[in-house]
N, C-alpha and C. Protein backbone atom coordinates (compact mmCIF):
# COMPACT_ATOMS: atom_id res chain seq x y z
N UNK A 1 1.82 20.24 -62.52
CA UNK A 1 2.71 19.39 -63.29
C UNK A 1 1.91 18.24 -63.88
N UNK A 2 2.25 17.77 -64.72
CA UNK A 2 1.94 16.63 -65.71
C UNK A 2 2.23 15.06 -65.09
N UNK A 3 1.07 14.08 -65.03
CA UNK A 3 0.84 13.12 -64.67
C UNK A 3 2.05 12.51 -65.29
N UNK A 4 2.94 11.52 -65.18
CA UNK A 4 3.75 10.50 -65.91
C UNK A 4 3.91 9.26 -64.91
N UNK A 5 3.83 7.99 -65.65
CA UNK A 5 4.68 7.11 -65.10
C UNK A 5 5.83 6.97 -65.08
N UNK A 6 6.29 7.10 -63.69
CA UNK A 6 7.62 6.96 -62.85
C UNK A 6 7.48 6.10 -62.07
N UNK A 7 8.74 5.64 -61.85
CA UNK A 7 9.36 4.43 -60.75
C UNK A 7 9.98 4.70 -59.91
N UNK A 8 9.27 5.07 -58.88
CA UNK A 8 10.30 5.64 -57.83
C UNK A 8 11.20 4.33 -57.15
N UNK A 9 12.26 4.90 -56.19
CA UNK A 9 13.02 4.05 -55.89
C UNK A 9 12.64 4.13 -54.44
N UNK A 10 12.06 5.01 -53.93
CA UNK A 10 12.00 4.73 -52.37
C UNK A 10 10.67 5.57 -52.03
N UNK A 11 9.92 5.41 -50.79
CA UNK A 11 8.76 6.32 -50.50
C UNK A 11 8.91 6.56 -49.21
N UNK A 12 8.28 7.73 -49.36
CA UNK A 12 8.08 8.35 -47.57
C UNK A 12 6.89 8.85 -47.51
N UNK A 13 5.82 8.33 -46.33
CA UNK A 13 4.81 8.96 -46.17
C UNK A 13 4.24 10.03 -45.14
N UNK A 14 4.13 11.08 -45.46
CA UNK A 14 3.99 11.79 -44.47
C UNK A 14 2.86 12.29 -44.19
N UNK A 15 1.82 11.59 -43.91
CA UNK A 15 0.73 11.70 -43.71
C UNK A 15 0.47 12.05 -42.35
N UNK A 16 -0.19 12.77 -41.86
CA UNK A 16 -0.49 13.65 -40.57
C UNK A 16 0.62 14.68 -40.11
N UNK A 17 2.05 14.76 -40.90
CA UNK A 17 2.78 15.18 -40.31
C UNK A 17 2.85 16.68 -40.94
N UNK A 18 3.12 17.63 -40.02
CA UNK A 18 3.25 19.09 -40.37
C UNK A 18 4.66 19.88 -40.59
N UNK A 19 4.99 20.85 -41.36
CA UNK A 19 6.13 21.36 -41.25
C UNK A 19 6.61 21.52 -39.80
N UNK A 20 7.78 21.30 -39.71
CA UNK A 20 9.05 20.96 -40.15
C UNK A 20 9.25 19.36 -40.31
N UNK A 21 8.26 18.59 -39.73
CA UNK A 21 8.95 17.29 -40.06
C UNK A 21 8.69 17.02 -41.31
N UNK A 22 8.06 17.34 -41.56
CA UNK A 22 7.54 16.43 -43.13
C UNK A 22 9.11 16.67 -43.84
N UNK A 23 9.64 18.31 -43.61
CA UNK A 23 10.56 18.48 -44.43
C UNK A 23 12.01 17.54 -44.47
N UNK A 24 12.13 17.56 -42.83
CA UNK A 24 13.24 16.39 -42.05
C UNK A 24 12.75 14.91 -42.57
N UNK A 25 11.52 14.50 -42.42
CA UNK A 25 11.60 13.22 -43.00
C UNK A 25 11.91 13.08 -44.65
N UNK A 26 11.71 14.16 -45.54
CA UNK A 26 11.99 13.78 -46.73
C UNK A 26 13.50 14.18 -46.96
N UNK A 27 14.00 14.85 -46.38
CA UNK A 27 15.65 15.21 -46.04
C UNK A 27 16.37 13.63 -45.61
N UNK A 28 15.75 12.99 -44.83
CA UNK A 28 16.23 12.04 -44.32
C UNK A 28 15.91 10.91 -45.63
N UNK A 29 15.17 10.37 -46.19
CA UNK A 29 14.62 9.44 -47.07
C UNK A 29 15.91 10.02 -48.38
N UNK A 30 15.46 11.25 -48.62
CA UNK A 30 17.26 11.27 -49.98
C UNK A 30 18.18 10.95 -49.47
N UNK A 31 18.70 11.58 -47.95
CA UNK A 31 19.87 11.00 -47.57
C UNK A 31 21.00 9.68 -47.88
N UNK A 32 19.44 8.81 -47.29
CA UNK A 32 20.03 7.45 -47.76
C UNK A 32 19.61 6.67 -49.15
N UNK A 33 19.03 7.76 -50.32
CA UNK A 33 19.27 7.78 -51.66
C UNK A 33 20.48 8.14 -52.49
N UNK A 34 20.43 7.35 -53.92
CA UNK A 34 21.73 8.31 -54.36
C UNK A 34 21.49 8.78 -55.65
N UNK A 35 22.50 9.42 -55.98
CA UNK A 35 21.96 10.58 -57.06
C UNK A 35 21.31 10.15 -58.33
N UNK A 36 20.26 10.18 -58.76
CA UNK A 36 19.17 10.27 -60.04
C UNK A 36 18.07 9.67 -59.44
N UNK A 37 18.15 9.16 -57.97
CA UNK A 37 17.19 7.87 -58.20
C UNK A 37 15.96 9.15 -57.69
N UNK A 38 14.38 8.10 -57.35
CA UNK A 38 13.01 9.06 -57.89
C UNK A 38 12.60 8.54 -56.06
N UNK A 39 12.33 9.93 -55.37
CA UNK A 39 11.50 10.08 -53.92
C UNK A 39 10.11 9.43 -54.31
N UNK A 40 9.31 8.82 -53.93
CA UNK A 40 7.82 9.27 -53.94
C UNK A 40 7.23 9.56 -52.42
N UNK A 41 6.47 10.71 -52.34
CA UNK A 41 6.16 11.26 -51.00
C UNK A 41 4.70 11.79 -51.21
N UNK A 42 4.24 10.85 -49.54
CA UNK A 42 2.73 11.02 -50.20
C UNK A 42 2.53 11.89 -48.58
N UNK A 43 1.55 12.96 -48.99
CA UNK A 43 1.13 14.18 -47.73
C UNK A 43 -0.29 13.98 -48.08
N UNK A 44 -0.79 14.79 -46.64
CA UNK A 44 -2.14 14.62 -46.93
C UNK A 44 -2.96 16.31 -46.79
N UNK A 45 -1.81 16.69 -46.25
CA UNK A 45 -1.67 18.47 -45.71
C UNK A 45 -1.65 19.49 -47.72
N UNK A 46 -2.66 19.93 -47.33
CA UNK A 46 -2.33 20.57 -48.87
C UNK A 46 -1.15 21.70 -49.26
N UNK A 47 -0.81 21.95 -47.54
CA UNK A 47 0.42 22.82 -47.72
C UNK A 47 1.48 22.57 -48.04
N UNK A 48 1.72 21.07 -47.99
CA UNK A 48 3.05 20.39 -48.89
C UNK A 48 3.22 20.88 -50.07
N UNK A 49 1.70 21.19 -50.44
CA UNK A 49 2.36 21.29 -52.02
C UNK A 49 3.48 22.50 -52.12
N UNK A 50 2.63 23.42 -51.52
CA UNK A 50 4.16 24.85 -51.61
C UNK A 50 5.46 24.39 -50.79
N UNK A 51 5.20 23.99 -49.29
CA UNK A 51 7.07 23.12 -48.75
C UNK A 51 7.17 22.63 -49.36
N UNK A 52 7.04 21.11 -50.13
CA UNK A 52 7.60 20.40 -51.11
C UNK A 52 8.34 21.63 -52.54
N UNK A 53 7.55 22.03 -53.01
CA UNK A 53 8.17 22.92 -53.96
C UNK A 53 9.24 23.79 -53.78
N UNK A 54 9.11 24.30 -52.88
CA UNK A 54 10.32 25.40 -52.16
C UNK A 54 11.07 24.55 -51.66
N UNK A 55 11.28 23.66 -51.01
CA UNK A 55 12.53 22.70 -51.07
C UNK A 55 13.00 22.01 -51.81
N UNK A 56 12.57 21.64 -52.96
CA UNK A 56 12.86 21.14 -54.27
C UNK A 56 13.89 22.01 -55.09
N UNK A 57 13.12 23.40 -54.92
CA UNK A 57 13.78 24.40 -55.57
C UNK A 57 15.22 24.59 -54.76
N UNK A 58 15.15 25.06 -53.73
CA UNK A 58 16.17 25.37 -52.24
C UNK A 58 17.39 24.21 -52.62
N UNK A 59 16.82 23.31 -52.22
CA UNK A 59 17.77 21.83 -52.51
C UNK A 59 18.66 21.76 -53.90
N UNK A 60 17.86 22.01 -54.58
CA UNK A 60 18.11 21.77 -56.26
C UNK A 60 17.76 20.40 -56.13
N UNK A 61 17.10 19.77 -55.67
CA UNK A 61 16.50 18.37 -56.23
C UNK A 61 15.37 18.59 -57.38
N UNK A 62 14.52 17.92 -58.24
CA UNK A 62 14.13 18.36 -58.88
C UNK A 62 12.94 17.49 -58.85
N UNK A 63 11.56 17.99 -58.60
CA UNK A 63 10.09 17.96 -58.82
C UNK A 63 9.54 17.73 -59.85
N UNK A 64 9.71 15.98 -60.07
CA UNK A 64 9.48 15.76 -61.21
C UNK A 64 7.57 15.94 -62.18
N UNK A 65 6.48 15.44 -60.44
CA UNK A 65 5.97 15.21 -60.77
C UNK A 65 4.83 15.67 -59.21
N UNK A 66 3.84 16.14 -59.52
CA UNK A 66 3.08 16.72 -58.22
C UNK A 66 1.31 16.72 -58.83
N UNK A 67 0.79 15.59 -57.91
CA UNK A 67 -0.50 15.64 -58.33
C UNK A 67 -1.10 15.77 -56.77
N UNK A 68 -2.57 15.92 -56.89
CA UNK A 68 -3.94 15.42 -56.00
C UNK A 68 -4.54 13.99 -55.86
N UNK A 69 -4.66 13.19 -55.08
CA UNK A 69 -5.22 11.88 -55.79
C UNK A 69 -6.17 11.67 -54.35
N UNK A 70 -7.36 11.66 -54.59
CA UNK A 70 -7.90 11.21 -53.44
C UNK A 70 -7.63 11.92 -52.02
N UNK A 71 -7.72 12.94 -52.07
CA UNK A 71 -7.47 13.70 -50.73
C UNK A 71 -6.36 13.52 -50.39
N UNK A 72 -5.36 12.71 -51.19
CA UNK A 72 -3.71 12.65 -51.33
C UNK A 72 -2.85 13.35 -51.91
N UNK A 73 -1.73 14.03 -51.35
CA UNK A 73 -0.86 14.71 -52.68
C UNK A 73 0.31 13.50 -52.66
N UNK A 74 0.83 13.71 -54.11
CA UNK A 74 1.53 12.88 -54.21
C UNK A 74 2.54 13.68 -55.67
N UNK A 75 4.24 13.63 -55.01
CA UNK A 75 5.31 14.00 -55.65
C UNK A 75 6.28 12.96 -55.80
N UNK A 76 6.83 13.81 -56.95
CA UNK A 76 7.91 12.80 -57.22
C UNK A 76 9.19 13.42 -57.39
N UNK A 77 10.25 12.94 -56.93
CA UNK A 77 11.37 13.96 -56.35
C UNK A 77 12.55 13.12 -56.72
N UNK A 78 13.45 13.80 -57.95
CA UNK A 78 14.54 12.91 -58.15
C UNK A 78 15.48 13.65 -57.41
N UNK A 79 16.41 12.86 -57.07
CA UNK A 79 17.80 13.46 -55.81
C UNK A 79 18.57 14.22 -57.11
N UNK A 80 19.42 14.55 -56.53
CA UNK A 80 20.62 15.60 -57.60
C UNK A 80 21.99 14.96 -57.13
């Protein structure tokens, strides 16, 4: 996906953490979002990139934005 500046409204970092939590903590962080506003979720696991995507999709939330930065991944996830 394509770099853009976005403003997210809230972040969750899930750095060291492995499926299933990563998925529960970003389940939990929309929760107490509301609809349009922008996730930012930073992993450090490169396998986020496919869970993040498949729950994006699953959810119907929508993946706005998914880069690499420094041995960081970093998405951007608007709620629905």
């Amino acid at each position: 996906m394509k770099h853009t500046m976005l403003s997210p409204d809230a972040e969750v970092n899930l750095i060291g953490l492995q499926c299933p939590q990563r998925l529960l903590k970003t389940k939990q962080a929309l929760a107490q979002m509301h609809s349009g506003q922008i996730l930012h979720i930073i992993a450090n696991d490169p396998s986020a990139r496919i869970d993040l995507a498949v729950f994006a999709d699953r959810s119907h939330n929508e993946l706005l934005d998914s880069r690499e930065e420094n041995g960081l991944f970093h998405f951007m996830l608007r709620k629905v």
